[in-house]
C-alpha atoms as a PDB file:
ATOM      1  CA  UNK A   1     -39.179  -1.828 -13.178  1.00  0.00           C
ATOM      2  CA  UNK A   2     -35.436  -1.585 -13.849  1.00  0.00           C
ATOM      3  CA  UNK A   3     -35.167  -0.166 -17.520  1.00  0.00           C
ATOM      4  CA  UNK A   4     -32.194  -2.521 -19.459  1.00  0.00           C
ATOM      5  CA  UNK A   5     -30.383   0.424 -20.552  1.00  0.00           C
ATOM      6  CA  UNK A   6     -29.454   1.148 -16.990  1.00  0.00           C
ATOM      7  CA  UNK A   7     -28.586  -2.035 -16.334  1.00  0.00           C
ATOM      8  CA  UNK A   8     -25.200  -1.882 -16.928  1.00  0.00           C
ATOM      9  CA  UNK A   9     -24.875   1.631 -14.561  1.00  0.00           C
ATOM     10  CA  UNK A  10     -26.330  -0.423 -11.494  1.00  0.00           C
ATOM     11  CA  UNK A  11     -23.269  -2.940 -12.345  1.00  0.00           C
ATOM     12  CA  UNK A  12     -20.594   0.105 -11.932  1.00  0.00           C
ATOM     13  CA  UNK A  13     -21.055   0.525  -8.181  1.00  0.00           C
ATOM     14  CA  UNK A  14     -20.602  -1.418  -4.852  1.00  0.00           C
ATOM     15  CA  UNK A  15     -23.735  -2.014  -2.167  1.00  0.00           C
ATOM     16  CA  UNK A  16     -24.233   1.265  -0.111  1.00  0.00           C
ATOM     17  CA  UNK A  17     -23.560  -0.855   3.047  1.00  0.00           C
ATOM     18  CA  UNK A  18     -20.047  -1.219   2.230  1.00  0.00           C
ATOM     19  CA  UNK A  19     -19.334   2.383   2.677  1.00  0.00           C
ATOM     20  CA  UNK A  20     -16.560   3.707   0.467  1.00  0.00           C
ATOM     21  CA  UNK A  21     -15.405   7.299   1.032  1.00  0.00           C
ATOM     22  CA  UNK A  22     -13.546   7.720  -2.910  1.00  0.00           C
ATOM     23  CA  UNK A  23     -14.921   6.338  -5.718  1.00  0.00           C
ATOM     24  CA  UNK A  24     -12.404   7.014  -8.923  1.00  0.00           C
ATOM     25  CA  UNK A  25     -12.570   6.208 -12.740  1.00  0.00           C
ATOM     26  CA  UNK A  26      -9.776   4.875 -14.124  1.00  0.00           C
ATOM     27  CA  UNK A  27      -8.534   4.310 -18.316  1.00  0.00           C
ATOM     28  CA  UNK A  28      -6.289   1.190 -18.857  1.00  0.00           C
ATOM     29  CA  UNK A  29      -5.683   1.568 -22.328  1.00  0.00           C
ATOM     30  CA  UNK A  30      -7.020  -0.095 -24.825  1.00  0.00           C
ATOM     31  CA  UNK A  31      -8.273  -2.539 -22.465  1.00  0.00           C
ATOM     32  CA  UNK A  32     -10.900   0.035 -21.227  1.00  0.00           C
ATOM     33  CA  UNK A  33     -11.879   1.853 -17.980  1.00  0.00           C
ATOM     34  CA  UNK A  34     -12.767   0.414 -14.309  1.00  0.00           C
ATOM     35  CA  UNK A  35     -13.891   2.305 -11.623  1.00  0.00           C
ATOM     36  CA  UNK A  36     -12.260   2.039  -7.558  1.00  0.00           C
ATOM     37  CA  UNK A  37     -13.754   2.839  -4.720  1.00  0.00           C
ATOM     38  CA  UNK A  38     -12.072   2.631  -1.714  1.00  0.00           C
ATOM     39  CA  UNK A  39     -12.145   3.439   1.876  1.00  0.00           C
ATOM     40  CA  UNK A  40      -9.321   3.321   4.651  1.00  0.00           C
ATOM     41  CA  UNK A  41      -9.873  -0.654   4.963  1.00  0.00           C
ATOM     42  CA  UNK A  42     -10.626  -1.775   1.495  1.00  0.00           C
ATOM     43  CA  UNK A  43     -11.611  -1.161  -2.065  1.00  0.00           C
ATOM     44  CA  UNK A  44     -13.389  -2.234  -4.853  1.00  0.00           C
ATOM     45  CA  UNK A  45     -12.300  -2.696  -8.376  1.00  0.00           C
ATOM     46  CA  UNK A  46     -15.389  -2.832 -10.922  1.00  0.00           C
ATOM     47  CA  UNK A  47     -14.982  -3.482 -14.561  1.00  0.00           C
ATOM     48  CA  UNK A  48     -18.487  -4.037 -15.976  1.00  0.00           C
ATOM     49  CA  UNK A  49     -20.128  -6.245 -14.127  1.00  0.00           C
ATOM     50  CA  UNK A  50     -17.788  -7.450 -12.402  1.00  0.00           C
ATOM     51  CA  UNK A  51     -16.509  -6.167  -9.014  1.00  0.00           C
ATOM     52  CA  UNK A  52     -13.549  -7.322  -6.725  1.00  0.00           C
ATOM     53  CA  UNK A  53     -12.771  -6.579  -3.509  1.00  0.00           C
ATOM     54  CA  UNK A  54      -9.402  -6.087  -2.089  1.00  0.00           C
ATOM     55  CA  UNK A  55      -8.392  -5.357   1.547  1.00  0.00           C
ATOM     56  CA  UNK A  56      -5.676  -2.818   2.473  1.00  0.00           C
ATOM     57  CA  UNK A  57      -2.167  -4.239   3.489  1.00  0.00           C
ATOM     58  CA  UNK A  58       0.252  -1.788   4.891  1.00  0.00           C
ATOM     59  CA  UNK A  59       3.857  -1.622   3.331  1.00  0.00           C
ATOM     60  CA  UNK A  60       6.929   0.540   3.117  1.00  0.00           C
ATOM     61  CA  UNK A  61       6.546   1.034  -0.926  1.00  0.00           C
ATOM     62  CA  UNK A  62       5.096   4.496  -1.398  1.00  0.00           C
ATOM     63  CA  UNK A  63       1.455   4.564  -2.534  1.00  0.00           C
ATOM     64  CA  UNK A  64      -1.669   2.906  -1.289  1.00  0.00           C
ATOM     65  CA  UNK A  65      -1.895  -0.754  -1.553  1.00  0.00           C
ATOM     66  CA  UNK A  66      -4.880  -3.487  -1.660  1.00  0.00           C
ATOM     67  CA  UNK A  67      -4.168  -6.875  -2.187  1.00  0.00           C
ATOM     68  CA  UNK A  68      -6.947  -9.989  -2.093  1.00  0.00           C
ATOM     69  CA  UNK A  69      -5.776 -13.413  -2.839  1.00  0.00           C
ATOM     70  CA  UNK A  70      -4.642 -13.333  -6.393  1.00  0.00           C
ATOM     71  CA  UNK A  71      -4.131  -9.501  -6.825  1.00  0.00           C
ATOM     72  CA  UNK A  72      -2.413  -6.554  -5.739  1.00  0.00           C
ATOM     73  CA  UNK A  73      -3.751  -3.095  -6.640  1.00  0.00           C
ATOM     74  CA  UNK A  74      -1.419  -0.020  -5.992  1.00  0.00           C
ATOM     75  CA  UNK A  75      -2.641   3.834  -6.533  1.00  0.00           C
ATOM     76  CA  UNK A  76      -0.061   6.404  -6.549  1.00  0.00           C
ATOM     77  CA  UNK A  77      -0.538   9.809  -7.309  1.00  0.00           C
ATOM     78  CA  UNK A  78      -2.947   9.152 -11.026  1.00  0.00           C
ATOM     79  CA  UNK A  79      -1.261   6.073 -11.573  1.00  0.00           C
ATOM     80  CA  UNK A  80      -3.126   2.759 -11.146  1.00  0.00           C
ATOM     81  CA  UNK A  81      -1.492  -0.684 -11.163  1.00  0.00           C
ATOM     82  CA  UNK A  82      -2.741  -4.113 -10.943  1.00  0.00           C
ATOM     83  CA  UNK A  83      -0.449  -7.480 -10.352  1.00  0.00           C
ATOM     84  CA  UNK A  84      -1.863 -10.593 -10.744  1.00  0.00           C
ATOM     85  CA  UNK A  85       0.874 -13.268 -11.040  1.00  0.00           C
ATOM     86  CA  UNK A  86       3.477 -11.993 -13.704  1.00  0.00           C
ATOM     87  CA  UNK A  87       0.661  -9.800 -15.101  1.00  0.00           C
ATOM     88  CA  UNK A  88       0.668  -6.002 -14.904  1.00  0.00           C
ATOM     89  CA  UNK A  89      -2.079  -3.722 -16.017  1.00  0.00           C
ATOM     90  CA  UNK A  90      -1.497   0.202 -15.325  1.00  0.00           C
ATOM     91  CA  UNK A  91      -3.707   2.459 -15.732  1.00  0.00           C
ATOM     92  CA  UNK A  92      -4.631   6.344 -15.181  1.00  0.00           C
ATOM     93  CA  UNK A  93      -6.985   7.918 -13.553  1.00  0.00           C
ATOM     94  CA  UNK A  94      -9.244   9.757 -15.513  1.00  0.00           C
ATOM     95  CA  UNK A  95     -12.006  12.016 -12.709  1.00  0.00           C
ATOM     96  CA  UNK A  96     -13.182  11.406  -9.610  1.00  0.00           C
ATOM     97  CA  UNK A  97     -16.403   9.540 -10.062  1.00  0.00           C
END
Protein backbone atom coordinates (compact mmCIF):
# COMPACT_ATOMS: atom_id res chain seq x y z
CA UNK A 1 0.00 0.00 0.00
CA UNK A 2 1.01 3.37 -1.46
CA UNK A 3 1.27 5.77 1.66
CA UNK A 4 -0.68 9.38 0.51
CA UNK A 5 2.16 11.40 1.51
CA UNK A 6 4.15 9.95 -1.32
CA UNK A 7 1.67 10.33 -3.56
CA UNK A 8 2.53 13.38 -4.91
CA UNK A 9 6.55 12.09 -5.42
CA UNK A 10 5.21 9.14 -7.70
CA UNK A 11 3.46 12.16 -9.76
CA UNK A 12 7.08 13.94 -10.30
CA UNK A 13 8.48 11.29 -12.64
CA UNK A 14 7.83 9.68 -16.11
CA UNK A 15 7.27 5.58 -16.61
CA UNK A 16 10.76 3.84 -16.53
CA UNK A 17 9.96 2.52 -20.07
CA UNK A 18 10.31 5.82 -21.53
CA UNK A 19 13.93 6.00 -20.80
CA UNK A 20 15.21 9.51 -20.17
CA UNK A 21 18.97 9.98 -19.77
CA UNK A 22 18.66 13.84 -17.72
CA UNK A 23 16.18 14.49 -15.46
CA UNK A 24 16.49 18.42 -14.21
CA UNK A 25 14.55 20.63 -11.64
CA UNK A 26 13.66 23.72 -12.69
CA UNK A 27 12.20 27.27 -10.52
CA UNK A 28 9.77 29.47 -12.60
CA UNK A 29 9.23 32.05 -10.23
CA UNK A 30 6.59 32.56 -8.34
CA UNK A 31 4.74 30.20 -10.37
CA UNK A 32 6.77 27.29 -8.81
CA UNK A 33 9.16 24.48 -9.92
CA UNK A 34 8.72 21.59 -12.71
CA UNK A 35 10.97 19.01 -13.31
CA UNK A 36 12.39 17.85 -17.29
CA UNK A 37 13.59 14.91 -18.24
CA UNK A 38 14.75 14.43 -21.45
CA UNK A 39 16.56 12.17 -23.72
CA UNK A 40 18.05 12.73 -27.35
CA UNK A 41 14.36 12.22 -28.88
CA UNK A 42 12.08 13.76 -26.37
CA UNK A 43 11.30 15.12 -22.97
CA UNK A 44 9.00 15.43 -20.38
CA UNK A 45 7.80 18.45 -18.58
CA UNK A 46 6.08 17.55 -15.07
CA UNK A 47 4.49 20.10 -12.88
CA UNK A 48 2.62 18.19 -10.15
CA UNK A 49 0.73 15.83 -11.50
CA UNK A 50 0.77 16.68 -14.53
CA UNK A 51 3.31 15.60 -17.20
CA UNK A 52 3.73 16.59 -20.96
CA UNK A 53 5.60 15.23 -23.45
CA UNK A 54 7.37 17.03 -26.14
CA UNK A 55 9.41 15.60 -29.07
CA UNK A 56 12.74 17.12 -30.21
CA UNK A 57 12.67 19.33 -33.45
CA UNK A 58 15.99 20.33 -34.82
CA UNK A 59 16.62 24.14 -35.58
CA UNK A 60 19.35 26.64 -36.23
CA UNK A 61 18.48 28.78 -32.85
CA UNK A 62 21.12 27.81 -30.32
CA UNK A 63 19.87 25.61 -27.47
CA UNK A 64 17.90 22.42 -27.34
CA UNK A 65 14.41 22.51 -28.50
CA UNK A 66 11.08 20.29 -27.88
CA UNK A 67 8.01 21.27 -29.25
CA UNK A 68 4.45 19.10 -29.05
CA UNK A 69 1.40 20.58 -30.52
CA UNK A 70 0.70 23.64 -28.50
CA UNK A 71 4.21 24.19 -26.92
CA UNK A 72 7.69 24.81 -27.47
CA UNK A 73 10.23 24.19 -24.69
CA UNK A 74 13.86 25.56 -25.20
CA UNK A 75 16.90 24.81 -22.59
CA UNK A 76 19.93 26.79 -22.95
CA UNK A 77 22.69 26.78 -20.76
CA UNK A 78 20.32 27.14 -16.98
CA UNK A 79 17.79 28.90 -18.74
CA UNK A 80 14.39 27.26 -19.37
CA UNK A 81 11.67 28.66 -21.63
CA UNK A 82 8.26 27.64 -22.49
CA UNK A 83 5.97 29.20 -25.53
CA UNK A 84 2.63 28.41 -25.72
CA UNK A 85 0.81 30.84 -28.07
CA UNK A 86 1.87 34.48 -27.03
CA UNK A 87 2.70 33.03 -23.58
CA UNK A 88 6.24 32.81 -22.20
CA UNK A 89 7.26 31.24 -18.97
CA UNK A 90 11.21 31.16 -18.22
CA UNK A 91 12.57 29.59 -15.80
CA UNK A 92 16.05 28.41 -14.14
CA UNK A 93 17.36 25.50 -13.41
CA UNK A 94 17.84 24.85 -10.00
CA UNK A 95 20.03 20.88 -9.64
CA UNK A 96 20.10 18.09 -11.52
CA UNK A 97 17.40 15.86 -10.17
Amino acid sequence: MISLSLVPLLAMTSPWWEDYEVRERFLCGDRGGLVVERNASQASLISGPAGITLFRESSTEPGLHYRNGEMLLTLWGDNLTLEQGRNTLRCIRTDQA
